[in-house]
C-alpha atoms as a PDB file:
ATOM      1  CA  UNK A   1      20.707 -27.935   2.249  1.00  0.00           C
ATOM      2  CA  UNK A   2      17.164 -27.275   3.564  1.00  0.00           C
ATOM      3  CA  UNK A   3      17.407 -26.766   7.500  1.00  0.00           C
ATOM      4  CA  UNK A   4      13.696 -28.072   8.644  1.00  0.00           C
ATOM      5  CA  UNK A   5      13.654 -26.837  11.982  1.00  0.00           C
ATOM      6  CA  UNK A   6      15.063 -23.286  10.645  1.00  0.00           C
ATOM      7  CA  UNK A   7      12.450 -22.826   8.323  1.00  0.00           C
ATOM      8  CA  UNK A   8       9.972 -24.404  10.430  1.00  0.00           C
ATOM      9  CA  UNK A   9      10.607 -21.324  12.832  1.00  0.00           C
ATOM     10  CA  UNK A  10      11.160 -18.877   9.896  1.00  0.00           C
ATOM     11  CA  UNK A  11       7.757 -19.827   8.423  1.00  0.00           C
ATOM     12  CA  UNK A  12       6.002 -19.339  11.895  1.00  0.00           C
ATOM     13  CA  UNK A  13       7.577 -15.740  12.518  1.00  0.00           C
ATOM     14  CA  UNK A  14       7.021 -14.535   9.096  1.00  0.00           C
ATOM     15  CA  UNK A  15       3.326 -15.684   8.831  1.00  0.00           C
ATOM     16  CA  UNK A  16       3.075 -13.957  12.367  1.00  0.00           C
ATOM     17  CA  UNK A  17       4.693 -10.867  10.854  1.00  0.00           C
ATOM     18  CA  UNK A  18       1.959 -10.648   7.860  1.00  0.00           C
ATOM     19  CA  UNK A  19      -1.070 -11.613  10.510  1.00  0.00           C
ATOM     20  CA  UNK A  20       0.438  -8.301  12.876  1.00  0.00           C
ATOM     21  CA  UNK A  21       0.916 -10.428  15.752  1.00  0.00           C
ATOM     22  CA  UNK A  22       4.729  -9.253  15.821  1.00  0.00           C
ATOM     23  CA  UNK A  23       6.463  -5.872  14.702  1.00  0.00           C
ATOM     24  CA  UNK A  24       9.361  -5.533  12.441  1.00  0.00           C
ATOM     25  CA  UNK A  25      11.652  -5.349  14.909  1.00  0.00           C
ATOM     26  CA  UNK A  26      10.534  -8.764  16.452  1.00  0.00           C
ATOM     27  CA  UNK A  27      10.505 -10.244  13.025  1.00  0.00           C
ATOM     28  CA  UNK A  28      14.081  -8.957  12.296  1.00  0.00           C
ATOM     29  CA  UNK A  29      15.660 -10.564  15.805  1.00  0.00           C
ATOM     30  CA  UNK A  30      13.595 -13.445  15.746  1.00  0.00           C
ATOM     31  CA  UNK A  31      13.905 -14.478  12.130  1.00  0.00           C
ATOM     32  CA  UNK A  32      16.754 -17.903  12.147  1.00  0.00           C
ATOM     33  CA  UNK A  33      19.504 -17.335  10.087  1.00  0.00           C
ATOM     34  CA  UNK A  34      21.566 -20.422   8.753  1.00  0.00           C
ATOM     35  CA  UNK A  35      25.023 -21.179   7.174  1.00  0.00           C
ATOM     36  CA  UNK A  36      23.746 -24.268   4.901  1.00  0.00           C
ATOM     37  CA  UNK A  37      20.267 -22.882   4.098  1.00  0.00           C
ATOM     38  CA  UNK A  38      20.615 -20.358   1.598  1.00  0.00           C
ATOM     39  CA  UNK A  39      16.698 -19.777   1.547  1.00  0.00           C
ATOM     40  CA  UNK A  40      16.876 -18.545   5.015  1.00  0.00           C
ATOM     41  CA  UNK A  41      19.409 -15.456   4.290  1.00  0.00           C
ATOM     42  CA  UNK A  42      17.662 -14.904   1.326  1.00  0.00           C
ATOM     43  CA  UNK A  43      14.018 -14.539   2.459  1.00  0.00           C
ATOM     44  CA  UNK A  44      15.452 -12.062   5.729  1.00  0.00           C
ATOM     45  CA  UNK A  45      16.995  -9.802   3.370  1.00  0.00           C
ATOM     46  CA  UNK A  46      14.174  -9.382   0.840  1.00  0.00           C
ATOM     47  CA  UNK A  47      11.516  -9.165   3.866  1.00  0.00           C
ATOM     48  CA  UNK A  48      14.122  -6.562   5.110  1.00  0.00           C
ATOM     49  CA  UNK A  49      13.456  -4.386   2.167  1.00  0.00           C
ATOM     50  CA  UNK A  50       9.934  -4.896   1.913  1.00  0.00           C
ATOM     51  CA  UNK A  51       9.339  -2.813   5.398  1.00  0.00           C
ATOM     52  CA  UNK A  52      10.667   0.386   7.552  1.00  0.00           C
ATOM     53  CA  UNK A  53      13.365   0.236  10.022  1.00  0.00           C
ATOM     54  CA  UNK A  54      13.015   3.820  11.168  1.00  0.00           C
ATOM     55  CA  UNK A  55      10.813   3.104  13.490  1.00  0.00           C
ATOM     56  CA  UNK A  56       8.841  -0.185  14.629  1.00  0.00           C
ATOM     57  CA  UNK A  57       5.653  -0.825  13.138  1.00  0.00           C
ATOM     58  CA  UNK A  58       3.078  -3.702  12.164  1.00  0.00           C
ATOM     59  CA  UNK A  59       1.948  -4.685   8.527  1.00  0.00           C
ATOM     60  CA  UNK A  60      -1.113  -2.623   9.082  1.00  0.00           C
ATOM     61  CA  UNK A  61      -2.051   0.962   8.306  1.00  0.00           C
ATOM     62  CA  UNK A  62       0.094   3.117   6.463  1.00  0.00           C
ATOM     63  CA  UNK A  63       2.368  -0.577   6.295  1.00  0.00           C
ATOM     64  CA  UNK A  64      -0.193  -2.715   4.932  1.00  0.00           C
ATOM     65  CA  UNK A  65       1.634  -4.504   1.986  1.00  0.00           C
ATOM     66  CA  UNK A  66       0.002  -4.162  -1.085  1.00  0.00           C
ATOM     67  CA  UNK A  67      -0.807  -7.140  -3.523  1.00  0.00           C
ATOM     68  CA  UNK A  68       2.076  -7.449  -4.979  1.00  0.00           C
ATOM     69  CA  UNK A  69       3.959  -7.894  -1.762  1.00  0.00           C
ATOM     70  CA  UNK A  70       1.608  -9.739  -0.188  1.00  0.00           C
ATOM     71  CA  UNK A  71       2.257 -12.499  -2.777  1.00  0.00           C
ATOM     72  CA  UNK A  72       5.972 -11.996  -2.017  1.00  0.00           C
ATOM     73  CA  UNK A  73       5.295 -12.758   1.632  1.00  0.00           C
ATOM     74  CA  UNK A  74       2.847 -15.509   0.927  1.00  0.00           C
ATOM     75  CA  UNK A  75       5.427 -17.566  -1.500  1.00  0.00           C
ATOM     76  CA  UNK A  76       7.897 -17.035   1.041  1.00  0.00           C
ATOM     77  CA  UNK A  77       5.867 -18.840   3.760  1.00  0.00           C
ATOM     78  CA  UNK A  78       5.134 -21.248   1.010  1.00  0.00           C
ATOM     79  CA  UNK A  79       8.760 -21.778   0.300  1.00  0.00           C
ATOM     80  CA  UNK A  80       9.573 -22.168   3.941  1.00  0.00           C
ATOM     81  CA  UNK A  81       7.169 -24.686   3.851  1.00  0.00           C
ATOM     82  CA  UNK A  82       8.382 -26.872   1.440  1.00  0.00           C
ATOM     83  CA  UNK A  83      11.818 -29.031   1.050  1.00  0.00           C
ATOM     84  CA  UNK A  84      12.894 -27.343  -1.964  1.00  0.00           C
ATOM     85  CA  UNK A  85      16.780 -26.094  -2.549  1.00  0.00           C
ATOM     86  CA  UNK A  86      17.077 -22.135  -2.940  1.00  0.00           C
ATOM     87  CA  UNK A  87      18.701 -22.041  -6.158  1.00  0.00           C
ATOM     88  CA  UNK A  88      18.749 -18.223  -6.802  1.00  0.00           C
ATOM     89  CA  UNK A  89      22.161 -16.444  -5.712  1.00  0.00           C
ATOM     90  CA  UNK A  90      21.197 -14.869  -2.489  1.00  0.00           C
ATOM     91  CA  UNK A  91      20.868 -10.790  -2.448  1.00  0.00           C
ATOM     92  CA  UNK A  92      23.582  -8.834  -1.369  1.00  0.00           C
ATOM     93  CA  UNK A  93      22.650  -5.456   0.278  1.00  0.00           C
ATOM     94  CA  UNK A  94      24.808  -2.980  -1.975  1.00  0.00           C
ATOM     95  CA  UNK A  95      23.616   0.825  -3.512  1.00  0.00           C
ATOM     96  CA  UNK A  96      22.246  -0.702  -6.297  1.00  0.00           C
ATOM     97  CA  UNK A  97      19.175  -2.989  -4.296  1.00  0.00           C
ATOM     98  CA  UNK A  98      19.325  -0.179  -1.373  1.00  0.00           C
ATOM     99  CA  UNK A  99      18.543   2.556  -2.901  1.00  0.00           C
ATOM    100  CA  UNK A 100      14.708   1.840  -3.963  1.00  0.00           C
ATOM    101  CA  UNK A 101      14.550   0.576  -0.708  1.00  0.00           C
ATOM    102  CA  UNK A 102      15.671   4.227  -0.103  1.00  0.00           C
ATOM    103  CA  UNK A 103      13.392   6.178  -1.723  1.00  0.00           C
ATOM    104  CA  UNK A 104      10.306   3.890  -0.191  1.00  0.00           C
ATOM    105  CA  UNK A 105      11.817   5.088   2.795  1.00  0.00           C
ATOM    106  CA  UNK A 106      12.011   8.537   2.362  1.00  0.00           C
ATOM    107  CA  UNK A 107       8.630   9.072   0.390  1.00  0.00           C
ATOM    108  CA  UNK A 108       7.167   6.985   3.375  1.00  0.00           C
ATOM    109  CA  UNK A 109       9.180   9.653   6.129  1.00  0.00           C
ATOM    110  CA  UNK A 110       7.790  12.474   4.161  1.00  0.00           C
ATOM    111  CA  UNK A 111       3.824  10.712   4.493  1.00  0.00           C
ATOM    112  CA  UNK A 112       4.130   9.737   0.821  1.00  0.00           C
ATOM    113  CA  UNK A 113       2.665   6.411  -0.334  1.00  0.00           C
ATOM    114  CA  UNK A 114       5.815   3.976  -0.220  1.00  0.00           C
ATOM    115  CA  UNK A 115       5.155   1.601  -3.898  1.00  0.00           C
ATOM    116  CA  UNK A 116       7.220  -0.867  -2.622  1.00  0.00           C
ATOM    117  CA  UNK A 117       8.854  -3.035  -4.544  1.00  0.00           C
ATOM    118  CA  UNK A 118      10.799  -5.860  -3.781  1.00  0.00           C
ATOM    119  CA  UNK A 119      14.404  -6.069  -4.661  1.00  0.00           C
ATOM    120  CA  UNK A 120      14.940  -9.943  -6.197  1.00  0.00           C
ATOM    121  CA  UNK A 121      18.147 -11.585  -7.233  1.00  0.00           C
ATOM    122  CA  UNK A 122      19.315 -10.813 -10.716  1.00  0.00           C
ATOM    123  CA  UNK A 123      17.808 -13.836 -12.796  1.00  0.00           C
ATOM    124  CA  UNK A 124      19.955 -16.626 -13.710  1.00  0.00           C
ATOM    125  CA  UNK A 125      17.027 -18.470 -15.726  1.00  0.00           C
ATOM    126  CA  UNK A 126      14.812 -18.522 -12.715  1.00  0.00           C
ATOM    127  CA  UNK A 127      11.230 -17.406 -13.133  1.00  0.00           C
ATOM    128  CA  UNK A 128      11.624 -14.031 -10.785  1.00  0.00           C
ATOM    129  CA  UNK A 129       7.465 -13.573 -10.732  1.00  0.00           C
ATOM    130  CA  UNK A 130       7.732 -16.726  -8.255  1.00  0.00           C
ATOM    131  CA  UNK A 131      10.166 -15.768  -5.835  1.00  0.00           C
ATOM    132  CA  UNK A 132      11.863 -17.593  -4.283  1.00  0.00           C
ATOM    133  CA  UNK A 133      11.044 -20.706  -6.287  1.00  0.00           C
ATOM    134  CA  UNK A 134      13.059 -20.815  -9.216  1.00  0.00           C
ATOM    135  CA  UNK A 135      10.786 -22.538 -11.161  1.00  0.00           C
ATOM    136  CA  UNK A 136       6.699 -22.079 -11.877  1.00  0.00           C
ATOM    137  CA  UNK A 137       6.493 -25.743 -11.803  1.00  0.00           C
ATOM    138  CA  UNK A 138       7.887 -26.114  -8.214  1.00  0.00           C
ATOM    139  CA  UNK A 139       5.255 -23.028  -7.238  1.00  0.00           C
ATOM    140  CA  UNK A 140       2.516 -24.403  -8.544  1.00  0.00           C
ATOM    141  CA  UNK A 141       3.236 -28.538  -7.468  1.00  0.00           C
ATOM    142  CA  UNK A 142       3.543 -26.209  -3.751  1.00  0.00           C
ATOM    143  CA  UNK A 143       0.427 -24.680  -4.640  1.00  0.00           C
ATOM    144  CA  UNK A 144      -1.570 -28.065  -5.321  1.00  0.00           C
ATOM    145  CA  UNK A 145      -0.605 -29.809  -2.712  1.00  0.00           C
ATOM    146  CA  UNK A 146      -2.679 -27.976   0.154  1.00  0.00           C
END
C-alpha cells in the first residue's frame, strides 16, 4: 500500500539529506516510517547503510556519495515520488548486510576512503541496478515522465 503523505515527507527529507541542508542524524529521526508501506522501511534502512553513524555529518566532504550512490539516492527520491508498490522483500539488518557496512565504517574511522556500497535485497527477479523499482520499465516510465 503506497502511504502518499509518508512518502511525500520521506521524499522531502531525503532530497534535503543529499542537498546538505540536514545531517544524518536529522535524516535518521525525521525519516516516516510506516506499517503498510513497505518502500518506506526499505529506503531508511538502505540510506542507513549508505552513511556514518559515529558521528553526525552532512553528504559533503569526506561524505560526499560517490556516483554510484548518488544514483541510489536519486531513484529513491524518484521512487518516493511515484505510486508504485515496493515489491522487493525489505532488508533485514543481520551480519551478513552489516558487515560491509562495517568495514566502510572502519576504513572511514581510520581516514581511509569508505567505497561504499549499498547493501540491496537479495533479487527475487527484480532488476537490482534500479533499486528500489523492481522493474527497468517502471524506472524508466518514472524517468520520462518529468
Amino acid at each position: 500500500m503506497v502511504d502518499r503523505a509518508k512518502r511525500d515527507s520521506a521524499r522531502e527529507i531525503l532530497r534535503n539529506f543529499i542537498d546538505c541542508k540536514i545531517t544524518n542524524d536529522e535524516f535518521h529521526t525525521q525519516f516516516p516510517g510506516s506499517e503498510h508501506d513497505l518502500a518506506l522501511r526499505a529506503i531508511r534502512s538502505n540510506v542507513w547503510m549508505l552513511y556514518s553513524d559515529l558521528h553526525t555529518h552532512k553528504l559533503s566532504g569526506k561524505h560526499k556519495p560517490n556516483a554510484e550512490t548518488k544514483a541510489l539516492l536519486e531513484r529513491c527520491v524518484l521512487f518516493l515520488d511515484s505510486g508504485f508498490e515496493f515489491e522487493w522483500p525489505v532488508p533485514k539488518i543481520s551480519l551478513t548486510n552489516i558487515l560491509p557496512n562495517l568495514r566502510r565504517r572502519a576504513r572511514e574511522f581510520m581516514g581511509m576512503s569508505p567505497d561504499s556500497v549499498p547493501v540491496r535485497a537479495a533479487s527475487n527477479g527484480g532488476d537490482q541496478t534500479v533499486w528500489p523499482f523492481f522493474r527497468r520499465t517502471d524506472y524508466d516510465a518514472r524517468l520520462e515522465s518529468d
